[in-house]
N, C-alpha and C. Protein backbone atom coordinates (compact mmCIF):
# COMPACT_ATOMS: atom_id res chain seq x y z
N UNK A 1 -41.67 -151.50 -12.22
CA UNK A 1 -40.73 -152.59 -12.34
C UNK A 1 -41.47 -153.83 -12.83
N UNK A 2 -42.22 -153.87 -13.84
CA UNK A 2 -43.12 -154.62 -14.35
C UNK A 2 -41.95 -155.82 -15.21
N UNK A 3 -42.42 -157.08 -15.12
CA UNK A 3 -41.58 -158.01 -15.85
C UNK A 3 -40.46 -158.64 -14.65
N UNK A 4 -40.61 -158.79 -13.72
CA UNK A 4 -39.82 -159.01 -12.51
C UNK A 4 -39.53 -160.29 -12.65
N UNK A 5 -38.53 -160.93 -12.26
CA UNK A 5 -37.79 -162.42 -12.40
C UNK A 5 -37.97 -162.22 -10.53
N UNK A 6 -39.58 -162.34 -10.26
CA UNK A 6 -39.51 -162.88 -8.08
C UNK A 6 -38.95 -164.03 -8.06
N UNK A 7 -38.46 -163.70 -7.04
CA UNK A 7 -38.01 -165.34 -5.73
C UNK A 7 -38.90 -165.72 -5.40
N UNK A 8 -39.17 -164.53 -4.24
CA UNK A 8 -40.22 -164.38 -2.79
C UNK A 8 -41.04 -163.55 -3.56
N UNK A 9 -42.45 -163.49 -2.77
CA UNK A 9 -43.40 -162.59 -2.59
C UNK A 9 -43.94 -162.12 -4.07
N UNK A 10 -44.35 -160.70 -4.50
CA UNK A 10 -45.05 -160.40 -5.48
C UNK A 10 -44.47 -159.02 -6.23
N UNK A 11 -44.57 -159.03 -7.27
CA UNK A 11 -44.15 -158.19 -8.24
C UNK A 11 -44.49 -156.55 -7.27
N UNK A 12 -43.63 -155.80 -7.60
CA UNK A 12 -44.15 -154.40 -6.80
C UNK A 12 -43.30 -153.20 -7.93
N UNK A 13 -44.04 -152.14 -7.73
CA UNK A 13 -43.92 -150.89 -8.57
C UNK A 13 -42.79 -150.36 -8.25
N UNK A 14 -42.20 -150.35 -6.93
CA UNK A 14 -41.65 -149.40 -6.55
C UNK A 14 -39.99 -148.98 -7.02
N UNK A 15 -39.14 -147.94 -7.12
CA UNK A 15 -37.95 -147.94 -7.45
C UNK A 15 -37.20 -147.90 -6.33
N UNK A 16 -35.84 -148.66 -6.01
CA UNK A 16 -35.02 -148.82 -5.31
C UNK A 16 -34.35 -147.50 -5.09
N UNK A 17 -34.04 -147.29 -3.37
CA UNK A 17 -33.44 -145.81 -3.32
C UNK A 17 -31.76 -146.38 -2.58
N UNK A 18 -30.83 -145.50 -2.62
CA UNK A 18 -29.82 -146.00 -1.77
C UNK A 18 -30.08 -146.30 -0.62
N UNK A 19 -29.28 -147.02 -0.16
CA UNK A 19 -29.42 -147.56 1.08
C UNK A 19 -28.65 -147.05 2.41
N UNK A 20 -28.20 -146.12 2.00
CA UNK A 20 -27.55 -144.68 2.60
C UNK A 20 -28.37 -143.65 3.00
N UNK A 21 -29.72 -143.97 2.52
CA UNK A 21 -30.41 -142.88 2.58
C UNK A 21 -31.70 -143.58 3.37
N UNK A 22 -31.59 -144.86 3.85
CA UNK A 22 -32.49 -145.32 4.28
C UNK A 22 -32.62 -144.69 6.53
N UNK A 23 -33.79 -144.54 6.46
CA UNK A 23 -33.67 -144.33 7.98
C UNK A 23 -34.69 -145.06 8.95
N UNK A 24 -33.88 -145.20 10.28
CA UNK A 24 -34.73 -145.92 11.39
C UNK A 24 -36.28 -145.99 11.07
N UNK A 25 -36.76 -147.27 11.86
CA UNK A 25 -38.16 -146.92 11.34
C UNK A 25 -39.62 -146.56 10.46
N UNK A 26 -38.42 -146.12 9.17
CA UNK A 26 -39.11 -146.20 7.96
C UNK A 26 -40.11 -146.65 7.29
N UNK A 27 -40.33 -148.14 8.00
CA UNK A 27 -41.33 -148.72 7.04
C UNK A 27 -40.62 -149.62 5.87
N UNK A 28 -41.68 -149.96 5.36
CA UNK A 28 -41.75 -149.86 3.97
C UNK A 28 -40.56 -149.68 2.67
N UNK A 29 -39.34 -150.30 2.62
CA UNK A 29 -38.16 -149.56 1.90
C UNK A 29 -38.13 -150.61 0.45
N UNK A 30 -37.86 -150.37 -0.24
CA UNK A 30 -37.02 -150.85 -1.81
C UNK A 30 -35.55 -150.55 -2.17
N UNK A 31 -34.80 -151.53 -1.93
CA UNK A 31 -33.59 -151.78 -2.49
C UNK A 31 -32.88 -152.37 -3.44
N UNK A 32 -31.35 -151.94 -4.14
CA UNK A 32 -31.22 -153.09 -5.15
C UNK A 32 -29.71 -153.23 -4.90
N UNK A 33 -28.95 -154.67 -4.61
CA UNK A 33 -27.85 -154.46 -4.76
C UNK A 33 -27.15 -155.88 -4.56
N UNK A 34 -25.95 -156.32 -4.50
CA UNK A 34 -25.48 -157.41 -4.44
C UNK A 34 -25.34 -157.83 -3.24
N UNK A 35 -25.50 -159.06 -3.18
CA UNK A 35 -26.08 -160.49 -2.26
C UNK A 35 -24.82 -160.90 -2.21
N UNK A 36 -24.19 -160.69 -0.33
CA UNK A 36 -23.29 -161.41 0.15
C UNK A 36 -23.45 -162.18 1.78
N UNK A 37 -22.54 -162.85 2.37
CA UNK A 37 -22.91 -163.76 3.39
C UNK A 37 -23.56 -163.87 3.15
N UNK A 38 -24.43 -164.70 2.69
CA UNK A 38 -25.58 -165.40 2.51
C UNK A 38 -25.61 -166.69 4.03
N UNK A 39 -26.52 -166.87 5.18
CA UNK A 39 -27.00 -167.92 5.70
C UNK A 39 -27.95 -168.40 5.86
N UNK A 40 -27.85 -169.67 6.34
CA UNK A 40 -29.26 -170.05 6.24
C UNK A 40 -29.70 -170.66 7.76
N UNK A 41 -30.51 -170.85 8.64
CA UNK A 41 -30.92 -171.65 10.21
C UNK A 41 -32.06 -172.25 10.11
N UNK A 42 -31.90 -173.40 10.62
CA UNK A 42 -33.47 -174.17 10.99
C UNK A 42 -34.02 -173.48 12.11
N UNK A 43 -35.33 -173.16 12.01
CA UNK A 43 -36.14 -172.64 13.22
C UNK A 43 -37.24 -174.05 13.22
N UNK A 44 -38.00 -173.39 14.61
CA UNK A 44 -38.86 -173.89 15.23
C UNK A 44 -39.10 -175.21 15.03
N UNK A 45 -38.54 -176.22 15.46
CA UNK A 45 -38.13 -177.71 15.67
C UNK A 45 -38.40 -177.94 13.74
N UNK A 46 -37.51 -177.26 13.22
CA UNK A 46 -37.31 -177.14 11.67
C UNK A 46 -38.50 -177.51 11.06
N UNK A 47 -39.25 -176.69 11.19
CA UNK A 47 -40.50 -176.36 10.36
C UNK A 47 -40.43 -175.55 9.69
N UNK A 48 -39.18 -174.08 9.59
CA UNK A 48 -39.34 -173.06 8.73
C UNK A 48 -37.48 -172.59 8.92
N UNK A 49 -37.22 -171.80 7.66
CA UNK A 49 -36.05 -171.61 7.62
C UNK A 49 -35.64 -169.75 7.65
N UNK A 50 -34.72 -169.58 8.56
CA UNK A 50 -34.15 -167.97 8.66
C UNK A 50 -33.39 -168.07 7.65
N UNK A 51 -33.48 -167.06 6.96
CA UNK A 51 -32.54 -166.61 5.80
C UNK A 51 -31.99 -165.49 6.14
N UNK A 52 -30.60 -165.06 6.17
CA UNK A 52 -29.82 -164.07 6.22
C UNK A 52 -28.77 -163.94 5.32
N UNK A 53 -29.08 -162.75 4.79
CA UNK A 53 -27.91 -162.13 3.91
C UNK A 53 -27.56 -160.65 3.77
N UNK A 54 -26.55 -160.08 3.67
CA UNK A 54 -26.20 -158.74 3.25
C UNK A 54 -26.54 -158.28 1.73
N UNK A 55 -26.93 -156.99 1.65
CA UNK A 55 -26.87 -156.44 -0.05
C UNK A 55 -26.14 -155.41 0.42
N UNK A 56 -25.72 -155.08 -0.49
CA UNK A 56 -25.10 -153.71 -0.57
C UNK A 56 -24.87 -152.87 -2.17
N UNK A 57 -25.18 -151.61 -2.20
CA UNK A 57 -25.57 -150.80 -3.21
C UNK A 57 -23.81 -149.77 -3.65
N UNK A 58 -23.22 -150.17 -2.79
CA UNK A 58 -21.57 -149.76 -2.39
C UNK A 58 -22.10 -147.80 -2.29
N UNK A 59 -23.18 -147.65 -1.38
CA UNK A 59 -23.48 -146.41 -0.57
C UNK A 59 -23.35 -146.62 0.80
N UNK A 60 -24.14 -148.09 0.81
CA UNK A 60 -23.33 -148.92 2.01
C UNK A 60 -24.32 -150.36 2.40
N UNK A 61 -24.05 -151.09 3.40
CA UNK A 61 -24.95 -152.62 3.16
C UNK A 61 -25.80 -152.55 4.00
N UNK A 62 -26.97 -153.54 3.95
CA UNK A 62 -27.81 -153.99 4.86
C UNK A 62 -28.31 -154.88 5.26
N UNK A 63 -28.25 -155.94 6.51
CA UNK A 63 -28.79 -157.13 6.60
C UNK A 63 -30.07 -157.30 5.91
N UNK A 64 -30.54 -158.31 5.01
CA UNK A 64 -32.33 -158.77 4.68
C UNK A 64 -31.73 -159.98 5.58
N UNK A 65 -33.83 -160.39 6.03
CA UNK A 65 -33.95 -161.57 6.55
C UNK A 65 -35.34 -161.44 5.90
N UNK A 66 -35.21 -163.00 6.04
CA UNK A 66 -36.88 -163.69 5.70
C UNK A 66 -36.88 -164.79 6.26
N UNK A 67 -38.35 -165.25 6.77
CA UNK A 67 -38.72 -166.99 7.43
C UNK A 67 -39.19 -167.07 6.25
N UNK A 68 -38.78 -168.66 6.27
CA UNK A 68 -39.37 -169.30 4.95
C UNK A 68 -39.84 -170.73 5.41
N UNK A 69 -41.00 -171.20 5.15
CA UNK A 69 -41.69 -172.26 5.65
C UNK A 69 -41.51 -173.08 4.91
N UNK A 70 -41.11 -174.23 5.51
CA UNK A 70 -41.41 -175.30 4.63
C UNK A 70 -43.07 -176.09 4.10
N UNK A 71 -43.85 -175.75 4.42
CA UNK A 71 -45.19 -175.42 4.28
C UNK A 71 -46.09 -174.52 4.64
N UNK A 72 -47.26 -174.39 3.85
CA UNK A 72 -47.94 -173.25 4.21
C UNK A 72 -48.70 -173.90 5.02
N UNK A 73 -49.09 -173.17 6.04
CA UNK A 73 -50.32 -173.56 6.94
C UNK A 73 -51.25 -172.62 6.96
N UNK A 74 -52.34 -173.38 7.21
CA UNK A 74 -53.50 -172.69 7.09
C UNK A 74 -53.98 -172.86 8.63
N UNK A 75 -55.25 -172.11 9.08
CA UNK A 75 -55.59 -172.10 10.49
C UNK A 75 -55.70 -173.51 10.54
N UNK A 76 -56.65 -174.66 10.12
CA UNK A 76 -56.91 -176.00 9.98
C UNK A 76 -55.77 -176.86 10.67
N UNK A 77 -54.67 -176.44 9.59
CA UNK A 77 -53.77 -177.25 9.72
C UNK A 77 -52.61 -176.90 10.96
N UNK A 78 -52.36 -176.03 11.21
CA UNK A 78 -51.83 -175.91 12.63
C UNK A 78 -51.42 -176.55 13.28
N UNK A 79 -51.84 -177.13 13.67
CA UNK A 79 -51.61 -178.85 14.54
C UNK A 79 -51.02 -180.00 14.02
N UNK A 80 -50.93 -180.13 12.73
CA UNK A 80 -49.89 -180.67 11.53
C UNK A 80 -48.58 -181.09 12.44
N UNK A 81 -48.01 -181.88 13.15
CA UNK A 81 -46.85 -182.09 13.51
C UNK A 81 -46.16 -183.14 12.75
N UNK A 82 -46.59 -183.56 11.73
CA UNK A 82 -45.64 -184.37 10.54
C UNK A 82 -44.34 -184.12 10.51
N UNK A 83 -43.05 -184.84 10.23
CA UNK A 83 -42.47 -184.05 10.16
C UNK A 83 -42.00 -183.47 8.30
N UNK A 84 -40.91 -182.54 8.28
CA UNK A 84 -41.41 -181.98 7.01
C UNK A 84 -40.50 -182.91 5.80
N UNK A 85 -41.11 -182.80 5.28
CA UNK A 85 -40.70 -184.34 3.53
C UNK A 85 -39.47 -183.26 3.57
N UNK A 86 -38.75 -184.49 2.71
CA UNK A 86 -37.37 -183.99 1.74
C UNK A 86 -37.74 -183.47 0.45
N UNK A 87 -39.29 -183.19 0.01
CA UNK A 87 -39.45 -182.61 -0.57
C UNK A 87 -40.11 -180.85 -0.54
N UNK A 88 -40.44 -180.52 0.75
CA UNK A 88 -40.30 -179.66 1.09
C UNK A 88 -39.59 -179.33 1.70
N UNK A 89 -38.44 -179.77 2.08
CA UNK A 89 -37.07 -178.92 2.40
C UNK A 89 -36.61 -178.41 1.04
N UNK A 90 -36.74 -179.06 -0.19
CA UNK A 90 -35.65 -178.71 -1.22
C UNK A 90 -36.56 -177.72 -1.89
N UNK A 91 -37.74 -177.56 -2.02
CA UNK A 91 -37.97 -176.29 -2.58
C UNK A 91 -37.88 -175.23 -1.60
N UNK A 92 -37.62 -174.80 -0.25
CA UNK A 92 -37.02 -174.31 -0.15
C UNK A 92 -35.66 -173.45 -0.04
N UNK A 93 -35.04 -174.97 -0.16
CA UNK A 93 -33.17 -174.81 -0.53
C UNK A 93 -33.11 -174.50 -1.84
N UNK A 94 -33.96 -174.50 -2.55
CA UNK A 94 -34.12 -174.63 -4.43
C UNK A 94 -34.02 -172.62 -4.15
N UNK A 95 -35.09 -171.64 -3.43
CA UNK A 95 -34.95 -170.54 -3.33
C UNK A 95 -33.78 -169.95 -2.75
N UNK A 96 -32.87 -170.60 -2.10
CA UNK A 96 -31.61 -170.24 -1.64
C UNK A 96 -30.90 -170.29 -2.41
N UNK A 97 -30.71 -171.61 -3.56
CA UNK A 97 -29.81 -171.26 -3.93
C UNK A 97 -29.76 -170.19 -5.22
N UNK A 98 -31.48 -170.06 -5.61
CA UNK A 98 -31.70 -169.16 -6.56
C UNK A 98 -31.24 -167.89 -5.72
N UNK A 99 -30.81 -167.39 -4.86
CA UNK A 99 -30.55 -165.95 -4.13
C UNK A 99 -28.98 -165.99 -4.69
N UNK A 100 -28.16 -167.23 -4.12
CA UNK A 100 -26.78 -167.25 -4.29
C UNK A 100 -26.45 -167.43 -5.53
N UNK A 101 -27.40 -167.91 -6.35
CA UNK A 101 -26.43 -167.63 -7.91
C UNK A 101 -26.78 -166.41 -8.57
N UNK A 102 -27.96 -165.59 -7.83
CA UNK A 102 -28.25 -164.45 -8.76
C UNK A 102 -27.46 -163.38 -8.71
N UNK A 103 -26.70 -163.32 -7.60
CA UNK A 103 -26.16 -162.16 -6.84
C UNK A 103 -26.75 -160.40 -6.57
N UNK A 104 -27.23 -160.30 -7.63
CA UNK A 104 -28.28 -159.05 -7.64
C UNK A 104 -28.94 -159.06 -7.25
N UNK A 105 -29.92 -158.23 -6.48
CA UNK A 105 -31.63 -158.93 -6.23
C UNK A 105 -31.94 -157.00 -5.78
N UNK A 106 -33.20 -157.28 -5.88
CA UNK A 106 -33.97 -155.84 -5.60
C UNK A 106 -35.14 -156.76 -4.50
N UNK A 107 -34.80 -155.78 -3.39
CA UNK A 107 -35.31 -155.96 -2.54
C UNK A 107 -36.33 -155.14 -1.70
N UNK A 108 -37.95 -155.90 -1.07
CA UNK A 108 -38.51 -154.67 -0.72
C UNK A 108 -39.03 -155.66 0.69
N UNK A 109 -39.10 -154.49 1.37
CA UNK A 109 -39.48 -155.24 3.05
C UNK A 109 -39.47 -153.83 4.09
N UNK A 110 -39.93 -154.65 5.38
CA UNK A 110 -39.91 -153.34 6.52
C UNK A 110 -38.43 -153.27 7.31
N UNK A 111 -38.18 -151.98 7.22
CA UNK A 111 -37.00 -151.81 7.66
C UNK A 111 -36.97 -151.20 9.00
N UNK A 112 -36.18 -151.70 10.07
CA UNK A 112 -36.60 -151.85 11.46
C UNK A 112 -35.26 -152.42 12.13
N UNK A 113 -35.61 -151.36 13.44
CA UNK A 113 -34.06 -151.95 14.63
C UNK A 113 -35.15 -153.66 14.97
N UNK A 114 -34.42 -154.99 14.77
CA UNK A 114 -34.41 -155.79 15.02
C UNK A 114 -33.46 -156.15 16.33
N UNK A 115 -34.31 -156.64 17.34
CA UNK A 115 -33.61 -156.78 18.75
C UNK A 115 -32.84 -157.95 18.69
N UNK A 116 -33.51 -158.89 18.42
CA UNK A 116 -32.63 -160.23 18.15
C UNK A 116 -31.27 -160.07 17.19
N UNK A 117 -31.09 -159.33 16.27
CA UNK A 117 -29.96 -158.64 15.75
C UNK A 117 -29.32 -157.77 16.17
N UNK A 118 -29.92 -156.93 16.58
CA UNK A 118 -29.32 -155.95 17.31
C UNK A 118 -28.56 -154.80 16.44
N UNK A 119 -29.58 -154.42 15.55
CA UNK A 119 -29.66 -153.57 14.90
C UNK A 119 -30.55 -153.46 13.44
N UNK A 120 -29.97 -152.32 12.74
CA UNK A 120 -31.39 -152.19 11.80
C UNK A 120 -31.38 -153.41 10.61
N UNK A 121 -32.16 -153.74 10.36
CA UNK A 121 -32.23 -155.07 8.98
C UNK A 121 -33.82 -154.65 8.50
N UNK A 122 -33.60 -155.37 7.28
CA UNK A 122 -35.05 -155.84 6.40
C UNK A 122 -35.62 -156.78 6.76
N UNK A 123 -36.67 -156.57 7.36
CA UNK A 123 -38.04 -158.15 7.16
C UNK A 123 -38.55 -158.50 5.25
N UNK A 124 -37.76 -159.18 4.90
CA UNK A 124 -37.90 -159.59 3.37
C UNK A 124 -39.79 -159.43 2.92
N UNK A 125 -40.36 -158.36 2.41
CA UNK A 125 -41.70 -158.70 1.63
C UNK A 125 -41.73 -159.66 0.73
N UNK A 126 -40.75 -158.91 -0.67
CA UNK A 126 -40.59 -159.62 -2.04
C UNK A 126 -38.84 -159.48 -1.87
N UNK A 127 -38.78 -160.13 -3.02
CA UNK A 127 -37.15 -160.19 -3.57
C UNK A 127 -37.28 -160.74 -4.61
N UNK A 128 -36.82 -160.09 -5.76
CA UNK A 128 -36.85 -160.29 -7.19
C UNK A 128 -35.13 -160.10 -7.40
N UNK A 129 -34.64 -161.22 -8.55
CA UNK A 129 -33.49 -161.14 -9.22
C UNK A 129 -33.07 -159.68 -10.25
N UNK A 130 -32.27 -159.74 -9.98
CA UNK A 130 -31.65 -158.64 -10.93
C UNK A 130 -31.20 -159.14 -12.32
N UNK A 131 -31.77 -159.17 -13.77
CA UNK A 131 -31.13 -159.83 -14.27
C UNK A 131 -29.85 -159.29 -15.07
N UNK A 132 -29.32 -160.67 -16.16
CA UNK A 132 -28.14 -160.26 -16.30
C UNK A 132 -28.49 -158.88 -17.70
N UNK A 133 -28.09 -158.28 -18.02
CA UNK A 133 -27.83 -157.11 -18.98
C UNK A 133 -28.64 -155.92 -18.35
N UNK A 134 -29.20 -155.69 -16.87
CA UNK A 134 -29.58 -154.87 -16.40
C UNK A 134 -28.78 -154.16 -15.83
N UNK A 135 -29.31 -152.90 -15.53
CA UNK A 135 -28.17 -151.96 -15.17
C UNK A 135 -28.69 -152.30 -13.22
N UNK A 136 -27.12 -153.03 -12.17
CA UNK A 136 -26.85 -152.86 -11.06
C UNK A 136 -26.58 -152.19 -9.91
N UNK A 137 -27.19 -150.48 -10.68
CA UNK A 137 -26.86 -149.96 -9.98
C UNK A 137 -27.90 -149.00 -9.83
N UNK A 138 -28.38 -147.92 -9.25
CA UNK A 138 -29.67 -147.30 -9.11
C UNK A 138 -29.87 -146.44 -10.40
């Protein structure tokens, strides 16, 4: 999948399988399909943002999530209690809204019963756009 339009994370080889066919525990999964409910939550006295959304491949859907920081920290910086600029809020809202206008996205992350959900979802690795004249479907 070389030539990738990423959001998140880093270009990856792998081909998207249905998501019907995905099982508990797995690991490791690649998906591709359209981006709905999309939300968004401030965490940890809003230092970093939960992202939640559904894809679905119409085999059937699956929650992705990803934390998304409004800065990177390094061990050093840790202790950083600034609070975070209006300019690092918006490049993160800048990646949200690149999710909601793309509607496609191929997605790869660990797939796992999440307790706080309370059921199975994606921990987001990468997420790359689907673009437009590509074929949406596996």
């Amino acid at each position: 999948m070389n030539g990738m339009d990423m959001i998140l994370g880093r270009s990856f080889p792998d081909q998207p399988v249905y998501i019907s066919s995905l099982k508990a525990g797995e690991g490791l999964v690649t998906i591709r399909g359209k981006v709905s409910q999309l939300k968004i939550q401030d965490l940890n006295d809003r230092k970093m943002m939960l992202l939640l959304f559904t894809v679905t491949d119409h085999s059937a859907s699956v929650l992705c999530k990803a934390f998304l920081g409004y800065r990177r920290f390094s061990k050093m910086d840790r202790e950083d209690l600034s609070p975070v600029t209006d300019e690092e809020r918006k490049t993160v809202l800048d990646k949200v809204n690149e999710i909601k206008q793309c509607h496609f996205v191929t997605v790869r992350g660990e797939y796992d019963f999440d307790s706080r959900l309370q059921g199975l979802s994606i921990l987001i690795r990468d997420l790359a756009k689907v673009g437009e004249g590509n074929d949406h479907e596996l």
